[in-house]
PDB file of N, CA and C in Angstrom:
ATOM      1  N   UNK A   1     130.384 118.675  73.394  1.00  0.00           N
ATOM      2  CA  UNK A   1     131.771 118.319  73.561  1.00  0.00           C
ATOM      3  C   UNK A   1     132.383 117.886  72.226  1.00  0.00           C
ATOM      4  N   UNK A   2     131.644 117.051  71.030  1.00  0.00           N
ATOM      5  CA  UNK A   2     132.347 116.713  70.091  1.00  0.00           C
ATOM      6  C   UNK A   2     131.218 117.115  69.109  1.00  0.00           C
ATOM      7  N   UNK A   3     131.362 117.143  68.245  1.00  0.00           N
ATOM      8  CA  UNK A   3     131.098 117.615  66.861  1.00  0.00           C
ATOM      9  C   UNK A   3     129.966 116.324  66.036  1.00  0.00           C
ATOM     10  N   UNK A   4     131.157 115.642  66.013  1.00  0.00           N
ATOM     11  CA  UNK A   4     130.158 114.300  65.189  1.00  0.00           C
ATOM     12  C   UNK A   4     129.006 113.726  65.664  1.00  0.00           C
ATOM     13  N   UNK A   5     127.907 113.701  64.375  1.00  0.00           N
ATOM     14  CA  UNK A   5     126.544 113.751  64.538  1.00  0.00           C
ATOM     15  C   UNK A   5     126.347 111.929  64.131  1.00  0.00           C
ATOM     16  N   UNK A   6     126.717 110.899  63.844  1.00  0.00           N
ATOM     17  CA  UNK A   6     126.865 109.992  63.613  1.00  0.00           C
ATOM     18  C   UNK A   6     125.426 108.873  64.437  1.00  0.00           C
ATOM     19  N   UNK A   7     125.437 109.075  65.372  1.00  0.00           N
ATOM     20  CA  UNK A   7     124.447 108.669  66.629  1.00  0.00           C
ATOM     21  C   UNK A   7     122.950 109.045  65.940  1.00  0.00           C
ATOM     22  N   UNK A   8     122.988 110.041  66.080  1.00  0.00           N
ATOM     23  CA  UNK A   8     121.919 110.521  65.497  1.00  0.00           C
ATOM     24  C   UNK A   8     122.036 111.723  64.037  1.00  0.00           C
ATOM     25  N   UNK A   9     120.953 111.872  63.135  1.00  0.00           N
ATOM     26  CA  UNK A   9     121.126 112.476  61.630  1.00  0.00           C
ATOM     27  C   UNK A   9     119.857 112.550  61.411  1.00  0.00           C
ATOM     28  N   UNK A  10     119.449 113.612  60.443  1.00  0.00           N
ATOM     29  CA  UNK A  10     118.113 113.493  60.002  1.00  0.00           C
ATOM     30  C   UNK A  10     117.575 112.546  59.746  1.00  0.00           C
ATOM     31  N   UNK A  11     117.563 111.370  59.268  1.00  0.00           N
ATOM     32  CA  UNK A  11     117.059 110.231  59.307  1.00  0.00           C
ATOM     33  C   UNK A  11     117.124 109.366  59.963  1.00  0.00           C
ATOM     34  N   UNK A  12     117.132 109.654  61.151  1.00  0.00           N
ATOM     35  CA  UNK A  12     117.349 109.029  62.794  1.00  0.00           C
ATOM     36  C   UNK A  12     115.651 108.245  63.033  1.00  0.00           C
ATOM     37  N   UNK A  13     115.670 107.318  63.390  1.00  0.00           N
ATOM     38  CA  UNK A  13     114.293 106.620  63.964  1.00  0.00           C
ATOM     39  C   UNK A  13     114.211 106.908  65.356  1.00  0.00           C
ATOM     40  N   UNK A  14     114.021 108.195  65.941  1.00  0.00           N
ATOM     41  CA  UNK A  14     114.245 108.428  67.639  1.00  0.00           C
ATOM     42  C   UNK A  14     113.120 106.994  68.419  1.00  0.00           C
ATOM     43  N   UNK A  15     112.392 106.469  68.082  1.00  0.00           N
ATOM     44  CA  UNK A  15     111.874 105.407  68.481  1.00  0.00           C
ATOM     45  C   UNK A  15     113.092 104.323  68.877  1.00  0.00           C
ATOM     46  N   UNK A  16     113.256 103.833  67.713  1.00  0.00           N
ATOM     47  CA  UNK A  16     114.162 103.033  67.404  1.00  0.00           C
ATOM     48  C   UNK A  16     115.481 102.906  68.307  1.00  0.00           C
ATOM     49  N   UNK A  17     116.094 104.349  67.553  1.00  0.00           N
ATOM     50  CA  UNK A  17     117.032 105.020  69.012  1.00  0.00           C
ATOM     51  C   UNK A  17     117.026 104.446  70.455  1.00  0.00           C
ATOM     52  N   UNK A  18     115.822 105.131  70.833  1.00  0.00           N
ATOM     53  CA  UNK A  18     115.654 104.945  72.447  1.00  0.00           C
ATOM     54  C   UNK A  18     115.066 103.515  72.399  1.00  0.00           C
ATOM     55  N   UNK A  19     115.070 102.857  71.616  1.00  0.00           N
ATOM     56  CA  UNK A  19     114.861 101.284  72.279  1.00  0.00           C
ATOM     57  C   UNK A  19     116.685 100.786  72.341  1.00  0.00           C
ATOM     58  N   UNK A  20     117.023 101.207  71.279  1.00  0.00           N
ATOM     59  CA  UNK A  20     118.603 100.970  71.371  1.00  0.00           C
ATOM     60  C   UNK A  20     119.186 101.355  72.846  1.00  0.00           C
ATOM     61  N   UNK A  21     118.820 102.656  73.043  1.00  0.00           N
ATOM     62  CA  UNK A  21     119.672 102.952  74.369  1.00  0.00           C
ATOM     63  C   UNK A  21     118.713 102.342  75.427  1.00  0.00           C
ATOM     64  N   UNK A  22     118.037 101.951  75.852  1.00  0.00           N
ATOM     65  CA  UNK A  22     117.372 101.242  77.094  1.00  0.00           C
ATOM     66  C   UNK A  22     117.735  99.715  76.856  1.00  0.00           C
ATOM     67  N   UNK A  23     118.546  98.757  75.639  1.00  0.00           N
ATOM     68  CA  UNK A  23     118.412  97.228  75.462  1.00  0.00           C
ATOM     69  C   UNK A  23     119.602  96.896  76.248  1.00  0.00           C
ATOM     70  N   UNK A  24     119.598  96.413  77.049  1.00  0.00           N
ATOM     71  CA  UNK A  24     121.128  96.009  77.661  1.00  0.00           C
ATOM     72  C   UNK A  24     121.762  95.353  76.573  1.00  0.00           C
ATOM     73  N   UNK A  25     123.154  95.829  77.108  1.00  0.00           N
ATOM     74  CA  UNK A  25     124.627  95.746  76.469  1.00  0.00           C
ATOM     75  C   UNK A  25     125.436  94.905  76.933  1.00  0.00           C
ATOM     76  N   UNK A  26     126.601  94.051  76.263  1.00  0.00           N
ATOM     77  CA  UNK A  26     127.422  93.070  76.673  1.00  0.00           C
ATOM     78  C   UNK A  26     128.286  93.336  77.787  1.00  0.00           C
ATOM     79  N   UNK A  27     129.035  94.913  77.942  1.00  0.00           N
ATOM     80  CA  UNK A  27     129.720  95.662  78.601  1.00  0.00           C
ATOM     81  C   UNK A  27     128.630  96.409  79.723  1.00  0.00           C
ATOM     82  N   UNK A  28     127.643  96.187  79.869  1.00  0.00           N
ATOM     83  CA  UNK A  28     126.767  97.470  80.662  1.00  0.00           C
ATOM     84  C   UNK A  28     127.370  97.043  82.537  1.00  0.00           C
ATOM     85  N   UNK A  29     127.584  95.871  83.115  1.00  0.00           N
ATOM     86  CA  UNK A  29     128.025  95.935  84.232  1.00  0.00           C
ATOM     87  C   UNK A  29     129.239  96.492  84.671  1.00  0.00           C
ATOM     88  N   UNK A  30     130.167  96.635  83.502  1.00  0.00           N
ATOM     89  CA  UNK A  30     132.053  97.497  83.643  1.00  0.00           C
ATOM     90  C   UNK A  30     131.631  98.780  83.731  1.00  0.00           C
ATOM     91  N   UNK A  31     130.580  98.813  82.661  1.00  0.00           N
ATOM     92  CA  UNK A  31     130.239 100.088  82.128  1.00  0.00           C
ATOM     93  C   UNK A  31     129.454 100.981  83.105  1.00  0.00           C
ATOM     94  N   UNK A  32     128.720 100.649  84.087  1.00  0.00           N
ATOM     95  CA  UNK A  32     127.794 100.966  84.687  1.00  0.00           C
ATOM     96  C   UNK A  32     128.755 101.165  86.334  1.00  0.00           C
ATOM     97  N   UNK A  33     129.725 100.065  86.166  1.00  0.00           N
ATOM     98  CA  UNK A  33     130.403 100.491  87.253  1.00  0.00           C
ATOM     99  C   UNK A  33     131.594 101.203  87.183  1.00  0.00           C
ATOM    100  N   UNK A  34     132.362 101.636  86.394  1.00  0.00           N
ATOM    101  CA  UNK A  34     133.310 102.812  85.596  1.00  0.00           C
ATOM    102  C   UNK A  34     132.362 103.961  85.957  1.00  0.00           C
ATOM    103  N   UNK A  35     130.772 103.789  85.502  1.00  0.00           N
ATOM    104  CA  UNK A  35     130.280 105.600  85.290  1.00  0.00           C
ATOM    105  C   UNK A  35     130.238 105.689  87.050  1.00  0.00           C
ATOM    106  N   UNK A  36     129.722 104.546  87.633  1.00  0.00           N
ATOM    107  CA  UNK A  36     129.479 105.150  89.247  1.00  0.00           C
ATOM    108  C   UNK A  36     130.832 105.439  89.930  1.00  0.00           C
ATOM    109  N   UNK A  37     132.080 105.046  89.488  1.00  0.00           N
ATOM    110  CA  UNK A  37     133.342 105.114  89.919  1.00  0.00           C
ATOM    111  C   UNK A  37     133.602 106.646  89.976  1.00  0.00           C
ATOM    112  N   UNK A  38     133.255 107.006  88.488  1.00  0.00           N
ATOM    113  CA  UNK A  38     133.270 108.838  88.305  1.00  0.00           C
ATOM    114  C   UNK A  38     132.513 109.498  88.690  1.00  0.00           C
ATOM    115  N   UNK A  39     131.298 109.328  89.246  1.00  0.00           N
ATOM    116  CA  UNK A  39     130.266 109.898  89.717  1.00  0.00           C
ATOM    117  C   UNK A  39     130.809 109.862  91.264  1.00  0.00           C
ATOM    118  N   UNK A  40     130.626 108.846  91.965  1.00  0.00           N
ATOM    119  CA  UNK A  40     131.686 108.939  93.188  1.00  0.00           C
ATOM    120  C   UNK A  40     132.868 109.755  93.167  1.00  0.00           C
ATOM    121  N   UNK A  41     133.768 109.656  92.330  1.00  0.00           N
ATOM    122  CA  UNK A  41     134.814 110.509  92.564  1.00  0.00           C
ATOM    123  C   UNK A  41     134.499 112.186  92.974  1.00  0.00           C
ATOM    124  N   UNK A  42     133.206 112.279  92.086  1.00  0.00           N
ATOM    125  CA  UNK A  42     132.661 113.278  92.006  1.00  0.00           C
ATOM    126  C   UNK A  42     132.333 114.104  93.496  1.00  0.00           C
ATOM    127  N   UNK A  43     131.334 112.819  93.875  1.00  0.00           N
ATOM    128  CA  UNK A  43     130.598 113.381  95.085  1.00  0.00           C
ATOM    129  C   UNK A  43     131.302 113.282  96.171  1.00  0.00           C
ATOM    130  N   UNK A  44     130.909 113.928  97.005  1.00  0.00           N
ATOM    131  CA  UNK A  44     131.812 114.053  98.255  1.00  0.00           C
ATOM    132  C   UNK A  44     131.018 113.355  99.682  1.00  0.00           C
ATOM    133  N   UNK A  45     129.743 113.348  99.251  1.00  0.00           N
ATOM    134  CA  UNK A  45     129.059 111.941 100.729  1.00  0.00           C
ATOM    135  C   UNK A  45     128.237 111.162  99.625  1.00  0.00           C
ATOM    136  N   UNK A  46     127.905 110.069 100.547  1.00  0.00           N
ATOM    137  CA  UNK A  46     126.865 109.135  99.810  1.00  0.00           C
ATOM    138  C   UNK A  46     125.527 109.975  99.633  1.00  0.00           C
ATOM    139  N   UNK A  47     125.594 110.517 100.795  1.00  0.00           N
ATOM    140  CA  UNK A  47     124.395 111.351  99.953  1.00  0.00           C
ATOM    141  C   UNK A  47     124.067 112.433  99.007  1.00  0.00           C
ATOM    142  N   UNK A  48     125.458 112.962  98.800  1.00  0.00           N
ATOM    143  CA  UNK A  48     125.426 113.634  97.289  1.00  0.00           C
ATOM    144  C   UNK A  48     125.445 113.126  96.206  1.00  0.00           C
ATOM    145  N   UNK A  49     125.651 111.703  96.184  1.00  0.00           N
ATOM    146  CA  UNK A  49     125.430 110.393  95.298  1.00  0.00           C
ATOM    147  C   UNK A  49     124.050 110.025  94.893  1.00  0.00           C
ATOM    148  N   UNK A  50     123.699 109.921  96.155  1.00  0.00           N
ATOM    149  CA  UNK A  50     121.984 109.699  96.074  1.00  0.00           C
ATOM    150  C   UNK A  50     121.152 110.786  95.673  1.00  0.00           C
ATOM    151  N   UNK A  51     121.111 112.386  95.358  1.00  0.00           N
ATOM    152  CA  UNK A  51     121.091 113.199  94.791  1.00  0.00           C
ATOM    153  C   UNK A  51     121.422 113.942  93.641  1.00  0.00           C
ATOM    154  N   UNK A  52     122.571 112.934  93.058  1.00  0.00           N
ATOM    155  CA  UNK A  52     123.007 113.519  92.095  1.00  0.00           C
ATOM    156  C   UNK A  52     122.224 113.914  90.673  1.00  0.00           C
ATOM    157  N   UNK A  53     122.440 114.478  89.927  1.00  0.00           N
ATOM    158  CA  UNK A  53     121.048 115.254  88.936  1.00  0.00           C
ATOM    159  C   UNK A  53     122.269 114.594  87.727  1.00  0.00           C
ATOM    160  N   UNK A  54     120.963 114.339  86.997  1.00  0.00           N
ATOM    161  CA  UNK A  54     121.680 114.032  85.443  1.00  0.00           C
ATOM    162  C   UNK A  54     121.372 115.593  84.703  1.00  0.00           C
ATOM    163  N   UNK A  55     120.577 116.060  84.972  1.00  0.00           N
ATOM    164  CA  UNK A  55     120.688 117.701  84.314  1.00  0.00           C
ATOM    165  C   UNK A  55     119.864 118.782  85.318  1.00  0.00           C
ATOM    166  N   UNK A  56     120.181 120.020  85.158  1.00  0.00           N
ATOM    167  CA  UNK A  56     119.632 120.733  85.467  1.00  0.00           C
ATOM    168  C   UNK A  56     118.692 122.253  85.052  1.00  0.00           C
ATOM    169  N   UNK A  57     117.163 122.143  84.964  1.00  0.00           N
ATOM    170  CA  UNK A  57     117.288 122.426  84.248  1.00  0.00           C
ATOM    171  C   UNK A  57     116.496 123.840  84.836  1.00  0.00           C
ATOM    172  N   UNK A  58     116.585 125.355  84.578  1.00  0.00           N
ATOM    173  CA  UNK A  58     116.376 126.658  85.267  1.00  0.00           C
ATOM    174  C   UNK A  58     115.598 127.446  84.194  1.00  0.00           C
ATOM    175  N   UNK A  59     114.782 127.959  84.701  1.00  0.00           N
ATOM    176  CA  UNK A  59     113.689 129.034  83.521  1.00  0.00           C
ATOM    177  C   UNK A  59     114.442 130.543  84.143  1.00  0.00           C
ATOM    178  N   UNK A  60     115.069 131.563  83.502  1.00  0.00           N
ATOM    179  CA  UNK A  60     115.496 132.643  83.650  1.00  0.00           C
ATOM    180  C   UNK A  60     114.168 133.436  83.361  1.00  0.00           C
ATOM    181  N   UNK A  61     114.713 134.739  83.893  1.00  0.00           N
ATOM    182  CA  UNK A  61     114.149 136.188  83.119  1.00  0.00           C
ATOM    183  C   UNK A  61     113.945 136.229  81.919  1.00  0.00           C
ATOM    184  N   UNK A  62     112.887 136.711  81.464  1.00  0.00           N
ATOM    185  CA  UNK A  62     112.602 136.710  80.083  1.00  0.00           C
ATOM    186  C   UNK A  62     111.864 135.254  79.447  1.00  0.00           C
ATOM    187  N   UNK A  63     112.054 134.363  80.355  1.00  0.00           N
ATOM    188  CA  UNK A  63     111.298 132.881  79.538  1.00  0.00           C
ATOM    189  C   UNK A  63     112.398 131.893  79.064  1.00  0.00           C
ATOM    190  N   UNK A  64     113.609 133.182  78.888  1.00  0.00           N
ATOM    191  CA  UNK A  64     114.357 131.546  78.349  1.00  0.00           C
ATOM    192  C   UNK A  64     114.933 130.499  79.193  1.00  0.00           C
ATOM    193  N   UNK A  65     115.035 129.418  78.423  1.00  0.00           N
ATOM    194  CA  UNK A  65     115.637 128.055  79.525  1.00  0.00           C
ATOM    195  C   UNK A  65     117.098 127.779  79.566  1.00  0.00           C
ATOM    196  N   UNK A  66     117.425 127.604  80.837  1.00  0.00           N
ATOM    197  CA  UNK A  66     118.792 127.522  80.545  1.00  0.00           C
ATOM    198  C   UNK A  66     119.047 126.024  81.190  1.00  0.00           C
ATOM    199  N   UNK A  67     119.824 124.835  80.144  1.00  0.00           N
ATOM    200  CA  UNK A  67     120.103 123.873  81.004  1.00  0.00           C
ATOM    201  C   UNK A  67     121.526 123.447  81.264  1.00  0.00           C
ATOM    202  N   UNK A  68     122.160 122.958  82.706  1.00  0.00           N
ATOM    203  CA  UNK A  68     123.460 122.674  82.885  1.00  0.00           C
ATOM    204  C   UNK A  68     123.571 121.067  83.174  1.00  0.00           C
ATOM    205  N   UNK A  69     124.581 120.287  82.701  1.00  0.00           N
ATOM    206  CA  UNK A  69     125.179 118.679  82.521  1.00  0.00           C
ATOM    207  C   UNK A  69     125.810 119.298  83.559  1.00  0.00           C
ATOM    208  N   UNK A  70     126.278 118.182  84.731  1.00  0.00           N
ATOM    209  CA  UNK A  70     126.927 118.296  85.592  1.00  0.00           C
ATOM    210  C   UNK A  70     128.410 117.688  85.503  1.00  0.00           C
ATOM    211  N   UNK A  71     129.808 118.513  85.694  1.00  0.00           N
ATOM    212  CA  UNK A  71     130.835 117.903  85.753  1.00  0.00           C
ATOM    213  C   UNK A  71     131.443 116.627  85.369  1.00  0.00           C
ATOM    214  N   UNK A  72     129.970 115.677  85.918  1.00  0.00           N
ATOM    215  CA  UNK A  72     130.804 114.096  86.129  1.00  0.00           C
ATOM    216  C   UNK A  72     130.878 113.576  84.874  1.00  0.00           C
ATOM    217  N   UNK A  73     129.554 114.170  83.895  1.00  0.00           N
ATOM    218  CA  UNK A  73     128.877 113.920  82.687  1.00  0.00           C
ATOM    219  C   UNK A  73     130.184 113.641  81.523  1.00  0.00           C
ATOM    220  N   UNK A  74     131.034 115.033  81.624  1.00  0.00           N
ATOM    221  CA  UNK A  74     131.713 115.113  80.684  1.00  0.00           C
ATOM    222  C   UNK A  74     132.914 113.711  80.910  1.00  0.00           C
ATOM    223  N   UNK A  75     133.480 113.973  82.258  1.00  0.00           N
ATOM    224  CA  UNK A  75     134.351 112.777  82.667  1.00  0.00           C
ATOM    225  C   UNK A  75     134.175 111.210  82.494  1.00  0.00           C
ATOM    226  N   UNK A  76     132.904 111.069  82.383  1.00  0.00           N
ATOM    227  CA  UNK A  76     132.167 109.574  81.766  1.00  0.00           C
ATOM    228  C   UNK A  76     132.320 109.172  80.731  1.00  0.00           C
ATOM    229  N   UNK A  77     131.901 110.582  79.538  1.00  0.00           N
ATOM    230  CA  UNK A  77     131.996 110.306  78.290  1.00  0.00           C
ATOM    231  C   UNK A  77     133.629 110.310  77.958  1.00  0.00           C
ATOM    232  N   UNK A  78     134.254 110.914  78.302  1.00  0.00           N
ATOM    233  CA  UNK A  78     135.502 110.723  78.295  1.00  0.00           C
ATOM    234  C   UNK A  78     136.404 109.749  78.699  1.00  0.00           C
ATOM    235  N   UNK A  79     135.717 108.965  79.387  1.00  0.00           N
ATOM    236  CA  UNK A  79     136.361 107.684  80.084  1.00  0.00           C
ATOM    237  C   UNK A  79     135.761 106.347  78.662  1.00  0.00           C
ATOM    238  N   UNK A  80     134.403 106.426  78.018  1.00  0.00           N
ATOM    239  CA  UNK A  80     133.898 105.529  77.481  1.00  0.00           C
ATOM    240  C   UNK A  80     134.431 105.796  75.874  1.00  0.00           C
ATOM    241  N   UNK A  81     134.551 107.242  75.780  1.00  0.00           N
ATOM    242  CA  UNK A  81     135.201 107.364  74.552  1.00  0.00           C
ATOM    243  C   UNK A  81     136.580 107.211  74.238  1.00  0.00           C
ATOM    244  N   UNK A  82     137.594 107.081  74.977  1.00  0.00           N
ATOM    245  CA  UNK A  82     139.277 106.417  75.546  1.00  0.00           C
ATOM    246  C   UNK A  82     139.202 105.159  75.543  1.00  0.00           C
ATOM    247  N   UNK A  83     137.931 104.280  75.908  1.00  0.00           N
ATOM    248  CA  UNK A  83     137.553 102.985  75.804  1.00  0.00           C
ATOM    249  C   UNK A  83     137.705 102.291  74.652  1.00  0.00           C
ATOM    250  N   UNK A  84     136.442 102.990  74.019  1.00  0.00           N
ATOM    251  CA  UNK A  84     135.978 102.181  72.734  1.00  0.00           C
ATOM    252  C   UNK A  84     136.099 103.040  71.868  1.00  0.00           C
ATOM    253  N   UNK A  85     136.092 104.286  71.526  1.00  0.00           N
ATOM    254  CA  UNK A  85     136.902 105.089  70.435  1.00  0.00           C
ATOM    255  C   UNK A  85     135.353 106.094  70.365  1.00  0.00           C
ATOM    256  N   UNK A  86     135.357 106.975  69.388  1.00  0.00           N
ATOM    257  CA  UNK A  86     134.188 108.377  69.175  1.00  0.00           C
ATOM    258  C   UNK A  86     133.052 107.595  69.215  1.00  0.00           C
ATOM    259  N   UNK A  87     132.824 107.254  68.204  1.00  0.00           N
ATOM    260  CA  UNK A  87     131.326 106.579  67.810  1.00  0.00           C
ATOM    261  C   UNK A  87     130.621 105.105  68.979  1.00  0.00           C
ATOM    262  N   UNK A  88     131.599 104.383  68.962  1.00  0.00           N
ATOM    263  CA  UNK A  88     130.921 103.323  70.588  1.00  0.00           C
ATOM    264  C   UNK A  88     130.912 104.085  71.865  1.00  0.00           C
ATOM    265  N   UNK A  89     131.830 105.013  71.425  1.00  0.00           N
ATOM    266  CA  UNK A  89     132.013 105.595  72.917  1.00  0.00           C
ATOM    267  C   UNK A  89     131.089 106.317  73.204  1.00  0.00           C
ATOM    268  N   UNK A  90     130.981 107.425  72.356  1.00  0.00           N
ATOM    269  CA  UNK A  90     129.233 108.162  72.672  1.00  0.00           C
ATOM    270  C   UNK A  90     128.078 107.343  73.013  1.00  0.00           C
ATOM    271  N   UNK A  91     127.664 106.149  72.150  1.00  0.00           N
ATOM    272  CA  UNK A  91     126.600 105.351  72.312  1.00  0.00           C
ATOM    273  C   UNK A  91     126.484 104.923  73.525  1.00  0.00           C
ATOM    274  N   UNK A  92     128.028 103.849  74.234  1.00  0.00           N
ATOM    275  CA  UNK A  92     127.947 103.671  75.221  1.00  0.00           C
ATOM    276  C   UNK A  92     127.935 104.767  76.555  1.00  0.00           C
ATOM    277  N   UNK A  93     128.420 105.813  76.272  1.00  0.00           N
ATOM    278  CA  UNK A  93     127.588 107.191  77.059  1.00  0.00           C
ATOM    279  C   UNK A  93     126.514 106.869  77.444  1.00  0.00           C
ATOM    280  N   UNK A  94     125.743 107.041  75.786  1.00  0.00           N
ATOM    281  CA  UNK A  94     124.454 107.527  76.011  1.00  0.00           C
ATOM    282  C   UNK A  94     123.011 106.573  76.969  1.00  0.00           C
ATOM    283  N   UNK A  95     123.952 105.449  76.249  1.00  0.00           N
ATOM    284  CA  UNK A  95     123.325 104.252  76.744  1.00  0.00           C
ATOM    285  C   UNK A  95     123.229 104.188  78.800  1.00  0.00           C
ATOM    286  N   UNK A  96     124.607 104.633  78.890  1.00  0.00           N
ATOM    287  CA  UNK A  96     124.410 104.932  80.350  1.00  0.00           C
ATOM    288  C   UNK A  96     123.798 105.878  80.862  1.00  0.00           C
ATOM    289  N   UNK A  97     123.980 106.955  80.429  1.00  0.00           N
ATOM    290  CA  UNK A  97     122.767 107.360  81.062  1.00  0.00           C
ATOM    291  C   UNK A  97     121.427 107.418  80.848  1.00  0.00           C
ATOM    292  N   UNK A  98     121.231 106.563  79.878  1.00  0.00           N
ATOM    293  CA  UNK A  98     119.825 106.235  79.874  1.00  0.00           C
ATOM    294  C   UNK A  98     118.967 105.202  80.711  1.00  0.00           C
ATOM    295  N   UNK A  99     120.244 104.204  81.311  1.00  0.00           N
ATOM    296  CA  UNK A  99     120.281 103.365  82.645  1.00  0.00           C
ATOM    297  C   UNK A  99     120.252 104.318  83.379  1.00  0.00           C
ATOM    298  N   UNK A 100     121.127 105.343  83.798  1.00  0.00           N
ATOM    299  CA  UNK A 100     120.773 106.094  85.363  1.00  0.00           C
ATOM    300  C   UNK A 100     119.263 106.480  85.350  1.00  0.00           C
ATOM    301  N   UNK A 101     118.907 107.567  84.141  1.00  0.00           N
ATOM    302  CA  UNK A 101     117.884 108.034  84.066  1.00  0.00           C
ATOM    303  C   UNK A 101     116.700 106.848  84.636  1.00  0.00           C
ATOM    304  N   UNK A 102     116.480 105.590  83.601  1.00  0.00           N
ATOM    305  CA  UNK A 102     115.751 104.517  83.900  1.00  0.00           C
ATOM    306  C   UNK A 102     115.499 104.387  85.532  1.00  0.00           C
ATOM    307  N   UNK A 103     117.219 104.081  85.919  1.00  0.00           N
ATOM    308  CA  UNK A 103     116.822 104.107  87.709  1.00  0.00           C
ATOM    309  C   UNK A 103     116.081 105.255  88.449  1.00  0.00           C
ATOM    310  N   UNK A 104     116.732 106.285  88.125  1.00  0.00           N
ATOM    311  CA  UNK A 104     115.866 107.381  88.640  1.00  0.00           C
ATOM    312  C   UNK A 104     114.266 107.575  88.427  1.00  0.00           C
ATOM    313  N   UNK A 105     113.942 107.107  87.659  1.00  0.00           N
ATOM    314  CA  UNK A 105     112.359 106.464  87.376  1.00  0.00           C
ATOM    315  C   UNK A 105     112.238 105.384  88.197  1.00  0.00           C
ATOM    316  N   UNK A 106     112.850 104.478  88.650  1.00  0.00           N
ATOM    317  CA  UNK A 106     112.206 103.405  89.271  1.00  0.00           C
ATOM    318  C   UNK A 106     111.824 102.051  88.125  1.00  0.00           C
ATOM    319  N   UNK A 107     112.110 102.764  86.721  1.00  0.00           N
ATOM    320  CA  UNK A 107     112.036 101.202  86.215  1.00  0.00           C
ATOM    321  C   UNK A 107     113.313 100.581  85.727  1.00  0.00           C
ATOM    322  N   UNK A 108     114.049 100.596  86.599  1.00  0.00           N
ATOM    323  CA  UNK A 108     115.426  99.592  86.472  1.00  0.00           C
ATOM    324  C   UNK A 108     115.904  99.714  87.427  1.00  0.00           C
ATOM    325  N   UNK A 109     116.652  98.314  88.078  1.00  0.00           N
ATOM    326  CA  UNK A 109     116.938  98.172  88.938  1.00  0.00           C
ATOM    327  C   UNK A 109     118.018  99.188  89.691  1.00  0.00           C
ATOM    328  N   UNK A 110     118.327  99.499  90.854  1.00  0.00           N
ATOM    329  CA  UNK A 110     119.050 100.479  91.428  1.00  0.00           C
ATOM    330  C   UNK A 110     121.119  99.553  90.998  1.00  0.00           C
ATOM    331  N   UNK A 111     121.751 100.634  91.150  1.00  0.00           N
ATOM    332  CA  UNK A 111     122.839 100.113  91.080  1.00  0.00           C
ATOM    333  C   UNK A 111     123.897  99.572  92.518  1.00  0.00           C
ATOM    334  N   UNK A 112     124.114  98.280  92.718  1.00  0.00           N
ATOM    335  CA  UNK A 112     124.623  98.504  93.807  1.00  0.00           C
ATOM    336  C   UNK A 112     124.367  98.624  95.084  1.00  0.00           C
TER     337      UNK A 112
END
């Protein structure tokens, strides 16, 4: 969706990184309830809620992989980047869904 590599760069500590995006945040309860607001808007029963996929991902013909972000994805980041501007706004993205993901593992608490 955007261009700027800022988040991450060749000299990225992806360790480091992903401790960043799993440390809770000052904003993560607005934040966490803004992304389920759009995700709801999204779905059409609770139980397409409770199903919902953070990616999807399909092996075609030939071997290659093809993966699809679902709708709500883009509308999130777009809501957090209108927030706090390009650069917090991606982070705080990313940061969320690294909370959904977390829940969907079972090691963080469910939302709600």
């Amino acid at each position: 969706m955007y261009s700027d590599t800022r988040l991450l760069g060749p000299d990225t500590d992806l360790d480091e990184f992903l401790t960043k995006l799993k440390t809770p945040w000052k904003t993560m309860d607005s934040d966490m309830d803004t992304a389920l607001g759009i995700i709801t808007n999204h779905a059409k029963t609770e139980f397409e809620i409770e199903t919902t996929q953070l990616m999807s991902v399909m092996k075609q013909q030939g071997g290659q992989i093809s993966i699809e972000f679902p709708s709500w994805q883009a509308d999130v980041e777009k809501a957090f980047i209108n927030q706090y501007g390009l650069i917090d706004g991606k982070l705080i993205f990313n940061k969320v869904l690294m909370r959904l993901f977390q829940i969907s593992k079972g090691t963080e608490q469910q939302l709600h």
